[in-house]
C-alpha atoms as a PDB file:
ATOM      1  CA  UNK A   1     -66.793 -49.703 -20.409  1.00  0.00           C
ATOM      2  CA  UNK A   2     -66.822 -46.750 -18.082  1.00  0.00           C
ATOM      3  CA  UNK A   3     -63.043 -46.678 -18.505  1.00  0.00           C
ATOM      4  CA  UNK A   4     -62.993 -46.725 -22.518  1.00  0.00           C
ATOM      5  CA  UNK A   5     -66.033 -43.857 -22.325  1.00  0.00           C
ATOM      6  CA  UNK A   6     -64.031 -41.234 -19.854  1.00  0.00           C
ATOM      7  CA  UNK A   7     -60.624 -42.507 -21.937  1.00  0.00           C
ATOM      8  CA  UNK A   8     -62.155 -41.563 -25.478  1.00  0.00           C
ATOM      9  CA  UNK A   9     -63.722 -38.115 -23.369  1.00  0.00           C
ATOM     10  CA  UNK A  10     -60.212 -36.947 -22.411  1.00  0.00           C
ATOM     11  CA  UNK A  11     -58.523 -37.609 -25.587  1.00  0.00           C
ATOM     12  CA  UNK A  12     -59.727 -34.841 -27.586  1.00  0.00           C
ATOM     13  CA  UNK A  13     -58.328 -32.390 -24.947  1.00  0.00           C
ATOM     14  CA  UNK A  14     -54.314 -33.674 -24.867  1.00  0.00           C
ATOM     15  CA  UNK A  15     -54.698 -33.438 -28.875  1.00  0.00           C
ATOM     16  CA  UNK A  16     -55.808 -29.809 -28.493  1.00  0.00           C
ATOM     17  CA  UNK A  17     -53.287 -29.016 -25.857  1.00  0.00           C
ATOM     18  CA  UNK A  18     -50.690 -30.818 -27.787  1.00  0.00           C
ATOM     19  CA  UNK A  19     -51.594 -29.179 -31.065  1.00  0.00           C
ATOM     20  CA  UNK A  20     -50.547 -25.363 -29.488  1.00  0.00           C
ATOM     21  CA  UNK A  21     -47.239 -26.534 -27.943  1.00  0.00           C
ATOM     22  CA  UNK A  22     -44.229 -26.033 -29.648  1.00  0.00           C
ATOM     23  CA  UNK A  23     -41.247 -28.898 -29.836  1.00  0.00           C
ATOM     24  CA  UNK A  24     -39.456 -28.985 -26.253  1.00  0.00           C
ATOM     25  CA  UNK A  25     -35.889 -28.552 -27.876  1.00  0.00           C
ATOM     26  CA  UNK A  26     -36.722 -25.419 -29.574  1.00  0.00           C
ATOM     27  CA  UNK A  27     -35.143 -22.184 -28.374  1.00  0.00           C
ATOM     28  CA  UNK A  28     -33.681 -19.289 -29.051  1.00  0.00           C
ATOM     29  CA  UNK A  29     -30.055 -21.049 -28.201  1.00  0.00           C
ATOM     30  CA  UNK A  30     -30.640 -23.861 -30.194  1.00  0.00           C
ATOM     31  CA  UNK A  31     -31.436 -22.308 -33.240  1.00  0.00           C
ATOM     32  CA  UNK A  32     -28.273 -19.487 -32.668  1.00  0.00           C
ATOM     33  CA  UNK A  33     -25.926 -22.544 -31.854  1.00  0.00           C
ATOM     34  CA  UNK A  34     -27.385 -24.537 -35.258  1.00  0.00           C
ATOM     35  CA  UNK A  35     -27.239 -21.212 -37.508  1.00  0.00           C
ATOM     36  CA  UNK A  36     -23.469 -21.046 -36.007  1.00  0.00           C
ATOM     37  CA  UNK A  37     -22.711 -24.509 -37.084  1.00  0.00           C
ATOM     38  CA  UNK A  38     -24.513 -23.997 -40.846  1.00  0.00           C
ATOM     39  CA  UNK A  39     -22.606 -20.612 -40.818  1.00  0.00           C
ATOM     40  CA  UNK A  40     -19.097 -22.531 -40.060  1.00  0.00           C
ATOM     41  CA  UNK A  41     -20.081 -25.141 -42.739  1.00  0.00           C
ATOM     42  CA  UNK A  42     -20.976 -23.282 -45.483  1.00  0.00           C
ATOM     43  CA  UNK A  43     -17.846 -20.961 -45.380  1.00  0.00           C
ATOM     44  CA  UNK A  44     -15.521 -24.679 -44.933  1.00  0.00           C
ATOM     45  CA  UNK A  45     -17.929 -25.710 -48.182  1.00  0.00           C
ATOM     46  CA  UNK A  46     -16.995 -22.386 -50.225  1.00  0.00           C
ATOM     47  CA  UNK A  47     -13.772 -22.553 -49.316  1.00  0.00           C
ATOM     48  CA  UNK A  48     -13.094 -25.923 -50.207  1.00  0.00           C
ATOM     49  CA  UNK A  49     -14.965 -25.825 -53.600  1.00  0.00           C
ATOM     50  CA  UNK A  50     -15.765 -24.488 -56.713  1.00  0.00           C
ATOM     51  CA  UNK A  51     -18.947 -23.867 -57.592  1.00  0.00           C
ATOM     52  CA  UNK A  52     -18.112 -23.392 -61.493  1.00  0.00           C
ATOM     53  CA  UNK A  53     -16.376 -26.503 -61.319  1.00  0.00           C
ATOM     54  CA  UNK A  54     -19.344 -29.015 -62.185  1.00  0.00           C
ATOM     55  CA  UNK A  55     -17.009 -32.010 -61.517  1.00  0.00           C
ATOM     56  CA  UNK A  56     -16.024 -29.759 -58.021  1.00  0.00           C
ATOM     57  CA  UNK A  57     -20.085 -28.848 -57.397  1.00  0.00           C
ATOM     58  CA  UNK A  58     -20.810 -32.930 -57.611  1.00  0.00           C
ATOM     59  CA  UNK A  59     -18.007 -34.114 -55.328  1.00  0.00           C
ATOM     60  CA  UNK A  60     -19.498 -31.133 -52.792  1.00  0.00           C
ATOM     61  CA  UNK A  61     -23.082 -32.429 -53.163  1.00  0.00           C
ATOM     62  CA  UNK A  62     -22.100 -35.974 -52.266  1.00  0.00           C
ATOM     63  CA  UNK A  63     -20.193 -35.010 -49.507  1.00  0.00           C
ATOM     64  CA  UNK A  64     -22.253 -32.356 -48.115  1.00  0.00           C
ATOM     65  CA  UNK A  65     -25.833 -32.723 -49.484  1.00  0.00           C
ATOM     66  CA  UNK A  66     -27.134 -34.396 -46.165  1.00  0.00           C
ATOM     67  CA  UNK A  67     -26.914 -30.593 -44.504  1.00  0.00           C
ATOM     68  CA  UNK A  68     -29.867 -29.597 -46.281  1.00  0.00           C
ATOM     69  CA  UNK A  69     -31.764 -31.433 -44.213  1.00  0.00           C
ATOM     70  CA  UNK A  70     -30.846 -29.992 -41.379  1.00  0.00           C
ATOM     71  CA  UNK A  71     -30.806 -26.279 -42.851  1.00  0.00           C
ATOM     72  CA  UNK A  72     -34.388 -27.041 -43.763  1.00  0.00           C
ATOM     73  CA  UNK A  73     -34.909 -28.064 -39.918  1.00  0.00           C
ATOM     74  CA  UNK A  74     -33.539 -24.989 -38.808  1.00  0.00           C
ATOM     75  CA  UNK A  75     -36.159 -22.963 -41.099  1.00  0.00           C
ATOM     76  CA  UNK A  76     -38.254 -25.047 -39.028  1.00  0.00           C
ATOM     77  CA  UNK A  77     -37.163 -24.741 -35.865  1.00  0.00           C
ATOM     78  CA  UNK A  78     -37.167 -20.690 -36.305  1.00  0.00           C
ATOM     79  CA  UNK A  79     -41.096 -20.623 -37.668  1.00  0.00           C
ATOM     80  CA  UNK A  80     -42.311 -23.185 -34.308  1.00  0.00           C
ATOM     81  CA  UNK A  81     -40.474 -20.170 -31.963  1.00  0.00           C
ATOM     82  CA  UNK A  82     -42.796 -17.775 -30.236  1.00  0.00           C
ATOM     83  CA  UNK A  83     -41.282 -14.636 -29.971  1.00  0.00           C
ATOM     84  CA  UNK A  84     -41.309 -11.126 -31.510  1.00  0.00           C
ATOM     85  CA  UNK A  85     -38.249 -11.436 -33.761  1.00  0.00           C
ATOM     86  CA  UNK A  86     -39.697 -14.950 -35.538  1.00  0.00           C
ATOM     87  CA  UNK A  87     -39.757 -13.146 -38.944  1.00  0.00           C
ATOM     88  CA  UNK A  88     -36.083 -12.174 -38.478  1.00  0.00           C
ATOM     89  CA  UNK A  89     -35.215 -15.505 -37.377  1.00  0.00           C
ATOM     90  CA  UNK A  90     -36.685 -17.048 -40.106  1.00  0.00           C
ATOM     91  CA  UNK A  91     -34.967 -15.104 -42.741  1.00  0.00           C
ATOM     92  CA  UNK A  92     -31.760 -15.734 -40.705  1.00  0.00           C
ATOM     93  CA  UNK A  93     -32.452 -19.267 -41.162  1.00  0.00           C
ATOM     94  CA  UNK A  94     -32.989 -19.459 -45.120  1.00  0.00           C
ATOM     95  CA  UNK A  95     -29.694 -17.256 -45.321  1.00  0.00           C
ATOM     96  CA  UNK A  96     -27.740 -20.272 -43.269  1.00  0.00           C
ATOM     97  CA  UNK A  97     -29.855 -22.706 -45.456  1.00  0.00           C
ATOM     98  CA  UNK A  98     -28.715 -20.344 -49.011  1.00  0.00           C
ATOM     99  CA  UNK A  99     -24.788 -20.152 -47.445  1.00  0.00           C
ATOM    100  CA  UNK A 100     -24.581 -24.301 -47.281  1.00  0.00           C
ATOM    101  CA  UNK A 101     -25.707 -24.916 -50.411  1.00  0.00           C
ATOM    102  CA  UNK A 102     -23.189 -26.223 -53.108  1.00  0.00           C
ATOM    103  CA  UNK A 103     -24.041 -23.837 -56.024  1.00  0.00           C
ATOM    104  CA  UNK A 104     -23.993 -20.664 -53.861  1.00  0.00           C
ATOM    105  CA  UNK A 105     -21.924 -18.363 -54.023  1.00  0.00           C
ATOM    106  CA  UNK A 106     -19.507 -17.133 -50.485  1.00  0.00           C
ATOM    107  CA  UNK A 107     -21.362 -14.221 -50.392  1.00  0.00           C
ATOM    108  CA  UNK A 108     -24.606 -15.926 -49.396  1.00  0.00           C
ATOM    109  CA  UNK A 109     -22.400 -16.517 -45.896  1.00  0.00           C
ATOM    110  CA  UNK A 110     -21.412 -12.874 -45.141  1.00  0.00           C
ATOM    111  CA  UNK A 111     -24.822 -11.520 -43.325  1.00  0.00           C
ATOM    112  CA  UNK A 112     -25.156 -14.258 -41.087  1.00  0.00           C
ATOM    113  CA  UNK A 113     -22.580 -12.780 -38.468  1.00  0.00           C
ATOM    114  CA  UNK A 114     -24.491 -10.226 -38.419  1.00  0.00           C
ATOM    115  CA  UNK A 115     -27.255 -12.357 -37.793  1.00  0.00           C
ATOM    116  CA  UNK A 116     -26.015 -13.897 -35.024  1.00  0.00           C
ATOM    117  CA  UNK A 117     -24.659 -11.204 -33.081  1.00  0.00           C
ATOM    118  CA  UNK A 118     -28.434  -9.892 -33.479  1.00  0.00           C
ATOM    119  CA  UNK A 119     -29.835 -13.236 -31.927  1.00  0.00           C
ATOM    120  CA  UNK A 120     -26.940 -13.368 -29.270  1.00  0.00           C
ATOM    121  CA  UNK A 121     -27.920  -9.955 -27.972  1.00  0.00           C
ATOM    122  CA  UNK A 122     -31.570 -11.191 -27.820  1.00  0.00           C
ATOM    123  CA  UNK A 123     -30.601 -14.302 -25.853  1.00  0.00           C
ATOM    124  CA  UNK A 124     -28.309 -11.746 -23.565  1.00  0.00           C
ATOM    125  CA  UNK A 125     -31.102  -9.444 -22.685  1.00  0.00           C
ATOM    126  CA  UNK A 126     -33.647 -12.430 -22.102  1.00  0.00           C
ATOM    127  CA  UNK A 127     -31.477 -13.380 -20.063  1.00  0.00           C
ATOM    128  CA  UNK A 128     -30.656 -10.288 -18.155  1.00  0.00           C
ATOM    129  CA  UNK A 129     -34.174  -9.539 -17.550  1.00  0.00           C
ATOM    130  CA  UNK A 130     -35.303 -13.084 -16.645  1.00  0.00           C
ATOM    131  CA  UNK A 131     -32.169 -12.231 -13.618  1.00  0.00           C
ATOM    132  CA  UNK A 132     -33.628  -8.964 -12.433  1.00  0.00           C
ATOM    133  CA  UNK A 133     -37.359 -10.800 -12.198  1.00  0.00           C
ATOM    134  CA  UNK A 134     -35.780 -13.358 -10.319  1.00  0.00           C
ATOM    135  CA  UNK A 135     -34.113 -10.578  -7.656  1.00  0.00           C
END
C-alpha cells in the first residue's frame, strides 16, 4: 500500500517533466537533412510531372502522396525546436511541404536553397561556438 501511495505521488511529476521536453530526435540537423530530402523530392516530382495533366497529377498522387505525411512531420518537427530562428524554420518547413505537393507549381521549390544554406550556417556557428566553449 505504501508502495502504490509514493508510486501514484511521483507520477504527476514525470508527466510534468515529460510534458516540457521536446522529442529526442529533433534537431536542427534533422530537420535541415529532412527539408534536403523534401527539397530533392519535390524538384524529381515537378520534373517528372505535369501538374495540368489531371491524368499526370493522379498517377503523381498515387505514387507520391505518402510524402505528405512526412512534410507535415517536418512542420512538426520545426514548431517542437527551441531556438531563436523557430519561426523561420517553420516557414521553411511549409515551403518543403508546398514544393512536394502534386498540384504545385516548380516554383514553390526555388526558396528552399536558400533556406537551407540559412539553417546550414546556423548549424555551422552552433557548432563553432559549442568548440570554443569546449577550449
Amino acid at each position: 500500500m505504501k508502495y502504490l501511495l509514493f508510486t501514484l505521488l511521483l507520477l504527476p511529476s514525470f508527466y510534468a517533466s515529460a510534458a516540457n521536453s521536446t522529442y529526442s530526435g529533433d534537431s536542427i540537423q534533422k530537420l535541415y537533412l529532412e527539408i534536403r530530402y523534401l527539397h530533392r523530392t519535390g524538384v524529381g516530382i515537378h520534373q517528372k510531372y505535369d501538374p495540368s495533366d489531371l491524368v499526370q497529377l493522379k498517377a503523381c498522387t498515387s505514387e507520391h502522396g505518402y510524402i505528405g505525411t512526412r512534410a507535415r512531420s517536418v512542420v512538426g518537427i520545426a514548431n517542437r525546436l527551441i531556438h531563436p530562428a523557430k519561426e523561420d524554420f517553420i516557414k521553411t518547413a511549409w515551403q518543403a511541404y508546398s514544393c512536394i505537393k502534386c498540384s504545385s507549381p516548380m516554383s514553390s521549390c526555388e526558396p528552399i536553397p536558400t533556406e537551407l544554406k540559412k539553417i546550414k550556417d546556423i548549424m555551422a556557428k552552433e557548432y563553432q561556438e559549442q568548440q570554443n566553449k569546449s577550449e
